[in-house]
Protein backbone atom coordinates (compact mmCIF):
# COMPACT_ATOMS: atom_id res chain seq x y z
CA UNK A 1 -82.65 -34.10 -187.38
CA UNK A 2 -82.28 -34.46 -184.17
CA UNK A 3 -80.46 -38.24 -184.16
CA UNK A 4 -78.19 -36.22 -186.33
CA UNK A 5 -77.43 -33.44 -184.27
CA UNK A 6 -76.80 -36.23 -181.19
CA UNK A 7 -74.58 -37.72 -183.14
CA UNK A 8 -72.65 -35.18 -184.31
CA UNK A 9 -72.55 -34.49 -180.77
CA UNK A 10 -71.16 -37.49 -179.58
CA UNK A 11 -68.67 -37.54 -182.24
CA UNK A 12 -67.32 -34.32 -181.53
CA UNK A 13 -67.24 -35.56 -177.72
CA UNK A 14 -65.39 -38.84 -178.76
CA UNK A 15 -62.75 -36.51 -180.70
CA UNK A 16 -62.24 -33.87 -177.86
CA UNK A 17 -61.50 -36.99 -174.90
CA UNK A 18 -59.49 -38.76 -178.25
CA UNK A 19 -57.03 -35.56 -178.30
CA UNK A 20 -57.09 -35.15 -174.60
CA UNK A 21 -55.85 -38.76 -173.60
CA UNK A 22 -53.05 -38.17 -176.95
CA UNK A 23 -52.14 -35.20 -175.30
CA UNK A 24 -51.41 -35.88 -172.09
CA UNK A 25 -48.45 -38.54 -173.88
CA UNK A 26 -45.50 -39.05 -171.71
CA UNK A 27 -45.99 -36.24 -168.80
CA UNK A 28 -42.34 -34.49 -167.45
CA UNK A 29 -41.09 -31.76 -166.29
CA UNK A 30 -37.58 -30.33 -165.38
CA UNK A 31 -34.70 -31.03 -162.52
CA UNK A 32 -34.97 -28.90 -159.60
CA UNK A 33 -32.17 -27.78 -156.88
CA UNK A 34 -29.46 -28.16 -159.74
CA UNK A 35 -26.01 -27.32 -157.80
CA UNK A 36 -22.62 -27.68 -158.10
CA UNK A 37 -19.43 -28.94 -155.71
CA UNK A 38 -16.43 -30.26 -155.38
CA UNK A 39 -15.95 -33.75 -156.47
CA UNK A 40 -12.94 -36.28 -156.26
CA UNK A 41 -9.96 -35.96 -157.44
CA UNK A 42 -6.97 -37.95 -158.52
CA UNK A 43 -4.24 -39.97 -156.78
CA UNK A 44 -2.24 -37.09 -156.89
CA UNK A 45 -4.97 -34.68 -156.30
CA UNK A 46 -3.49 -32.40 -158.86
CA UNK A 47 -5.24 -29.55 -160.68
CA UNK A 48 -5.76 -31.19 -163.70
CA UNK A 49 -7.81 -34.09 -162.23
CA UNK A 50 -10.22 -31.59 -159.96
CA UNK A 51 -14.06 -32.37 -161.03
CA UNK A 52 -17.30 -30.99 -160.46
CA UNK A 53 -20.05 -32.84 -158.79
CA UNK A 54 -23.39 -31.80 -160.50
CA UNK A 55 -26.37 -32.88 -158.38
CA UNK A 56 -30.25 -32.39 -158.62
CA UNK A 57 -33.46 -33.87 -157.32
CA UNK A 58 -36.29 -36.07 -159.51
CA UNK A 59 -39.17 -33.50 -161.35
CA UNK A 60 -42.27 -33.07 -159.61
CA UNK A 61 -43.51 -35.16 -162.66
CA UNK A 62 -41.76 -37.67 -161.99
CA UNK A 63 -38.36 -40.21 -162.48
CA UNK A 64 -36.81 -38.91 -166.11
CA UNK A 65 -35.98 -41.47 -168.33
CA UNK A 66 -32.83 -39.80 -168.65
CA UNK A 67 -30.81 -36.68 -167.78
CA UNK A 68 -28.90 -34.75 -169.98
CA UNK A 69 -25.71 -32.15 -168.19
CA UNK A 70 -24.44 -29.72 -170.54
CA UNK A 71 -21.06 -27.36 -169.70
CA UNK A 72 -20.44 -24.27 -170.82
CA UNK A 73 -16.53 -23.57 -170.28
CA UNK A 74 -15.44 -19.85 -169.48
CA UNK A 75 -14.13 -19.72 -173.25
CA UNK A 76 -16.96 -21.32 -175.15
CA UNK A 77 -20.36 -19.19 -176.31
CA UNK A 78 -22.62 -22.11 -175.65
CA UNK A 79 -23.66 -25.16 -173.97
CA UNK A 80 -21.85 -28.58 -174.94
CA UNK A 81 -23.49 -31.99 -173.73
CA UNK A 82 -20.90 -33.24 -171.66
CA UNK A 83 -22.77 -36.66 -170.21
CA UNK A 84 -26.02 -38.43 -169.79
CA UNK A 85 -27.15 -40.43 -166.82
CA UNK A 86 -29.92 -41.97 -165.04
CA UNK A 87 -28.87 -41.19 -161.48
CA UNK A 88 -29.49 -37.45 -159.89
CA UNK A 89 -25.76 -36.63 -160.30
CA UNK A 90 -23.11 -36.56 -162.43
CA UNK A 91 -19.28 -36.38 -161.80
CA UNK A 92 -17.56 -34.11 -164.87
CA UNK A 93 -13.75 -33.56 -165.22
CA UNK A 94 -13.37 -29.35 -167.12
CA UNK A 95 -9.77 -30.61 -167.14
CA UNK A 96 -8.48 -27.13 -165.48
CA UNK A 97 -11.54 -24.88 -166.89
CA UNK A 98 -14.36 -23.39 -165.40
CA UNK A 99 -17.99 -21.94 -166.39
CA UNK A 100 -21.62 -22.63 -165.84
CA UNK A 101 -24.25 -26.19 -165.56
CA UNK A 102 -27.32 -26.78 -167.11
CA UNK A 103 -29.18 -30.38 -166.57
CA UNK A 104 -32.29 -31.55 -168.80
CA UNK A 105 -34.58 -34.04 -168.00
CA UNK A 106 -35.52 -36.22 -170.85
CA UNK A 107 -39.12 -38.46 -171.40
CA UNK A 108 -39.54 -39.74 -174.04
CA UNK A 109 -38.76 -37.31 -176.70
CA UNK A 110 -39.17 -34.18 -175.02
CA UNK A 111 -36.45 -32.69 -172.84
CA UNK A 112 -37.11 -29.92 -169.94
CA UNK A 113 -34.59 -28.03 -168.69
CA UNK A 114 -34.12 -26.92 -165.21
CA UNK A 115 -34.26 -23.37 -163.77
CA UNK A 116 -30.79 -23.13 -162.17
CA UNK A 117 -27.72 -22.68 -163.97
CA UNK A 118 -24.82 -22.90 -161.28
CA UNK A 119 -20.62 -21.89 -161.93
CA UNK A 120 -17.20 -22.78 -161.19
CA UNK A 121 -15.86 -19.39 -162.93
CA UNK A 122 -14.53 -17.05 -159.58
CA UNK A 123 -15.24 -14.49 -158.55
CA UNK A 124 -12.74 -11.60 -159.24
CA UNK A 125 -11.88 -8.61 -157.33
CA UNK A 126 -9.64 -5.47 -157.29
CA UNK A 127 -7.99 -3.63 -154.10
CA UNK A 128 -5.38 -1.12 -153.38
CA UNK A 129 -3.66 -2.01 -150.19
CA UNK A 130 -1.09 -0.18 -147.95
CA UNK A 131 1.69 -1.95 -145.25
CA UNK A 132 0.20 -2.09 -142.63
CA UNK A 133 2.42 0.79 -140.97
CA UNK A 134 1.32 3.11 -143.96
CA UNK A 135 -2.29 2.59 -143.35
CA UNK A 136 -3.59 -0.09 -140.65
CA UNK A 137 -7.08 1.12 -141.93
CA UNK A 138 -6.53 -0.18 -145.34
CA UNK A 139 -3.89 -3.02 -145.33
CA UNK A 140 -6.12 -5.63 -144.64
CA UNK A 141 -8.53 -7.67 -147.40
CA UNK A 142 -10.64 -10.54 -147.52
CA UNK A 143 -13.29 -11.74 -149.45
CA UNK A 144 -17.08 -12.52 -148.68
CA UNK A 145 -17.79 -16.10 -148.50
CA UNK A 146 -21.60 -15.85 -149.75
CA UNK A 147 -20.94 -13.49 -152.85
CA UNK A 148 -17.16 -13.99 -153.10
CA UNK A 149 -16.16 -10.36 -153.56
CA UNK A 150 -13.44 -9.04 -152.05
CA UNK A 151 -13.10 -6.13 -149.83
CA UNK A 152 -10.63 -3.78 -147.66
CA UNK A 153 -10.81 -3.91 -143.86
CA UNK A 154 -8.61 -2.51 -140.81
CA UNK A 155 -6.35 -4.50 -139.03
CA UNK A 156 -6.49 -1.98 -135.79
CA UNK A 157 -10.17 -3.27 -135.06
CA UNK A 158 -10.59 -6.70 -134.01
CA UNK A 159 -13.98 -7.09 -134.79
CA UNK A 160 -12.33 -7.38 -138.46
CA UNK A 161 -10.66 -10.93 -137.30
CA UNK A 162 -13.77 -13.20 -138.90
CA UNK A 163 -13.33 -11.65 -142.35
CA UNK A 164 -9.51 -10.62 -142.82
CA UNK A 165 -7.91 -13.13 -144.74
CA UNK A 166 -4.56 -11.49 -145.73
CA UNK A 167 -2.48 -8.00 -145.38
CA UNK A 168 0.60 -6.47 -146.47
CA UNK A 169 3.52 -5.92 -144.86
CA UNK A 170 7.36 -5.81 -145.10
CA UNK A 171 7.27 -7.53 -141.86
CA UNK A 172 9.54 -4.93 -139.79
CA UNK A 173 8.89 -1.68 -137.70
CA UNK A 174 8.75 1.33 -140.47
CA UNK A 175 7.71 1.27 -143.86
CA UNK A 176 10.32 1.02 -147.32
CA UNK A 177 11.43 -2.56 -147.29
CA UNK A 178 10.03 -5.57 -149.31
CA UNK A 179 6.41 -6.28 -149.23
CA UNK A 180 4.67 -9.27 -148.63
CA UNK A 181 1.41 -10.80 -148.19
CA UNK A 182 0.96 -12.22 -144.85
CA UNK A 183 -1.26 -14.62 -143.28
CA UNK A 184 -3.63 -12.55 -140.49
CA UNK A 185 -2.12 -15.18 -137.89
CA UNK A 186 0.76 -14.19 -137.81
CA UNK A 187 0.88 -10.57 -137.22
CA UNK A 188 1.65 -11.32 -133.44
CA UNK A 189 4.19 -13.36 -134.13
CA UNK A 190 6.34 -12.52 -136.90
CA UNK A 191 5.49 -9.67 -137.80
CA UNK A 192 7.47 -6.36 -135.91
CA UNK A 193 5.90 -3.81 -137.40
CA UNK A 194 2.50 -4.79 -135.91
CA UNK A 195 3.57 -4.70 -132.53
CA UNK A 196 0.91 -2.22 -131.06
CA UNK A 197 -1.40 -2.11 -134.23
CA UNK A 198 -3.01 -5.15 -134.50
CA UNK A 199 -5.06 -6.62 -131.32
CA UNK A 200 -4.55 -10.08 -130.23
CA UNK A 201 -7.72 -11.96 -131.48
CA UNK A 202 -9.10 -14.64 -133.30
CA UNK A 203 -7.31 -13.55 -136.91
CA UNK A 204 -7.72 -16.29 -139.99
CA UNK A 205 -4.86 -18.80 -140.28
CA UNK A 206 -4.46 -18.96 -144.18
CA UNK A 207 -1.74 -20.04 -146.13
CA UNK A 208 -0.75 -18.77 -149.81
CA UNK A 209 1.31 -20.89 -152.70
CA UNK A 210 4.66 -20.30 -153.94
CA UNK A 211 5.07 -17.74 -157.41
CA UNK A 212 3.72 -19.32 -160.80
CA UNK A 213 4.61 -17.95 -164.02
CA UNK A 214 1.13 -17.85 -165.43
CA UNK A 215 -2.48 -17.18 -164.74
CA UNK A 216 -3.04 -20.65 -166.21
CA UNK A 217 -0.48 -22.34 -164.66
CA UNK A 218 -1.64 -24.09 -161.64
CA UNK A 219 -1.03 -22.46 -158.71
CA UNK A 220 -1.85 -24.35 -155.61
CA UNK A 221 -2.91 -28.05 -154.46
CA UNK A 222 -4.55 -28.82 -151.06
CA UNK A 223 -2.27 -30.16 -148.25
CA UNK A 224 -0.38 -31.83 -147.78
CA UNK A 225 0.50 -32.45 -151.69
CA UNK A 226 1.88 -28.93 -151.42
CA UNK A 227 3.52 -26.49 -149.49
CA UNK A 228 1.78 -23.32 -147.95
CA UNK A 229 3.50 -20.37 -146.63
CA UNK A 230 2.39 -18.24 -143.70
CA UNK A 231 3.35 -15.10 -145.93
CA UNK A 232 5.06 -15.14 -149.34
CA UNK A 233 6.77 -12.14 -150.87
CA UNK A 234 5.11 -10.01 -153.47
CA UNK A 235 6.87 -8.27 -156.63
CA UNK A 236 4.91 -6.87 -159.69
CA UNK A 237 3.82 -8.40 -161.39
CA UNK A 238 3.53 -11.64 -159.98
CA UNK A 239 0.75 -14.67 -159.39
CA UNK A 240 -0.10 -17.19 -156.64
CA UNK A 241 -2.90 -18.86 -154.97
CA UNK A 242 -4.57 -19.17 -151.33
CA UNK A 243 -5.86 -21.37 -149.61
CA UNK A 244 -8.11 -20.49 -146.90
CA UNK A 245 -7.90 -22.96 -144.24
CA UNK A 246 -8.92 -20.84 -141.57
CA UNK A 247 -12.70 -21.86 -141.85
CA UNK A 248 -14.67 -24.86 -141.75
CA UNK A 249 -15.30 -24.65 -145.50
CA UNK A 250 -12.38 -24.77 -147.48
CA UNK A 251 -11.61 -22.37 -150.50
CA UNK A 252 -8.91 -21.23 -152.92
CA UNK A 253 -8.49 -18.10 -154.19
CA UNK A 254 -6.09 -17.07 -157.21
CA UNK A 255 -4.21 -13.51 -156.66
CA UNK A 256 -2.40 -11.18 -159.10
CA UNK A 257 -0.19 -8.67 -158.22
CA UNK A 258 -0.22 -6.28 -160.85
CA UNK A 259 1.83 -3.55 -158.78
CA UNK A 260 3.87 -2.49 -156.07
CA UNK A 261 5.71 0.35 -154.96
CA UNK A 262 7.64 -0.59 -151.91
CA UNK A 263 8.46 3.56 -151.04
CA UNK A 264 4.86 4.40 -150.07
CA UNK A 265 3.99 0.86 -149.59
CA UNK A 266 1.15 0.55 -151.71
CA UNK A 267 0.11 -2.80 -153.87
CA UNK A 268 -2.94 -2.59 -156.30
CA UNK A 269 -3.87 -5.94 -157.25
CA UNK A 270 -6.78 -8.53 -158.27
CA UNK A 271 -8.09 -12.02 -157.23
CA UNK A 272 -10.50 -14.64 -157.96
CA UNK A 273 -12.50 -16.35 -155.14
CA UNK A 274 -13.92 -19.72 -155.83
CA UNK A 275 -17.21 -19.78 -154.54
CA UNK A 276 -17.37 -23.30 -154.52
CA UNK A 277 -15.47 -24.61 -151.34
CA UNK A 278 -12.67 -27.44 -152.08
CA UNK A 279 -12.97 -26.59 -155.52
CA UNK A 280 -9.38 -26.27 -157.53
CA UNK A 281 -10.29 -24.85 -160.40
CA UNK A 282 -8.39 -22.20 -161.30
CA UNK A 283 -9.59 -20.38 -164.96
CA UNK A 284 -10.86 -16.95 -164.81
């Protein structure tokens, strides 16, 4: 009874380490850091050739055999595999379009995906604005570069010169002529009707696209392939990028004017901040 009970015993033993060592398999475990940026572009550095750099670092398990990158464009309800790769990066061309990153590391026949899920899509915004010699305390806007929101600031205080990136103004003492948007800059310089309102400082040099017809019509290339404009004159509605090349990190924004009355000198209008800096996508 005994030798029986042993070797039951030992059997059962035998079974358990048997299951444990066909267990343990192929060990993995999933991408971590997964993160986005701008990647190269064409010869022309047009819109349509922008791409995204995704980029991650090895599991704690180990090399992958393989890693998977799925997009999920703006439009689209769901992940598509867009590439596969050995390497920790992958270069993917949305042809225009934006939207989120998943990665998957695959051993064997198990794949794990990783925790972060980074986007192109902007970040949009809304603002009523007044020329400047309506109201100094609300002509002024410019967006956040760690959330991407947008927000109103005063263009009397020049503490406000690290975070204005445009205003409005019809560019002329008084108020009731055409409206534009106007690089910060400038307002010493060209700009009449801020004689005595705005303080000389340290204000963003930015430049902003010519008029496009479309909010999916490109709107703006980096320089030199195109031209930027210290200010550009606003109408409603109407649709044109920025480029923020006052900082060390590049970024476009896309704005929309959706209206304007030139008599009280008020503009209510929207944009879309790409968080991502260099990045040229432009679909929201």
């Amino acid at each position: 009874m005994k030798r029986m009970i042993a070797a039951v015993l030992i059997g059962c033993a035998a079974l358990t380490l048997f299951v444990v060592i066909q267990g343990c398999g192929v060990l993995g475990g999933p991408p971590t850091g997964v993160a986005v940026s701008a990647g190269p572009t064409g010869p022309d550095s047009t819109l349509s050739d922008s791409t995204v750099v995704i980029s991650w670092s090895t599991p704690a398990e180990g090399s992958a055999d393989k890693y998977r990158v799925f997009f999920q464009a703006l439009t689209d309800s769901g992940y598509a595999v867009v590439g596969e790769t050995t390497s920790n990066a992958f270069v993917h061309n949305p042809h225009g379009m934006t939207g989120r990153y998943k990665v998957a590391a695959v051993f064997g026949q198990d794949a794990y995906e990783g925790a972060e899920k980074p986007t192109t899509v902007p970040v949009r915004s809304e603002a009523t604005l007044f020329e400047i010699n309506t109201d100094s305390s609300h002509c002024g806007f410019g967006w956040t570069r760690d959330s991407g929101i947008g927000k109103i600031y005063s263009m009397i205080d020049s503490a406000n010169c690290a975070f204005v990136d445009f205003y409005v103004s019809d560019l002329a003492a008084g108020t009731g002529g055409p409206l534009n948007i106007v690089s910060p800059n400038k307002a010493d310089t060209i700009d009449s009707g801020a004689v005595g309102i705005v303080p000389r400082a340290a204000w963003k040099a930015n430049g902003f696209s010519m008029l496009v017809s479309a909010e999916t019509v490109p709107s703006y290339q980096p320089p030199p392939n195109a031209t930027y404009f210290i200010y550009t004159p606003v109408a409603q509605p109407c649709l044109f990028g920025a480029y923020t090349a006052g900082d060390t990190l590049k970024h476009y924004a896309f704005i929309k004017v959706d209206s304007v009355n030139a008599v009280t000198g008020k503009v209510w209008l929207q944009t879309w901040f790409q968080l991502v800096p260099d990045l040229k996508l432009i679909r929201h």
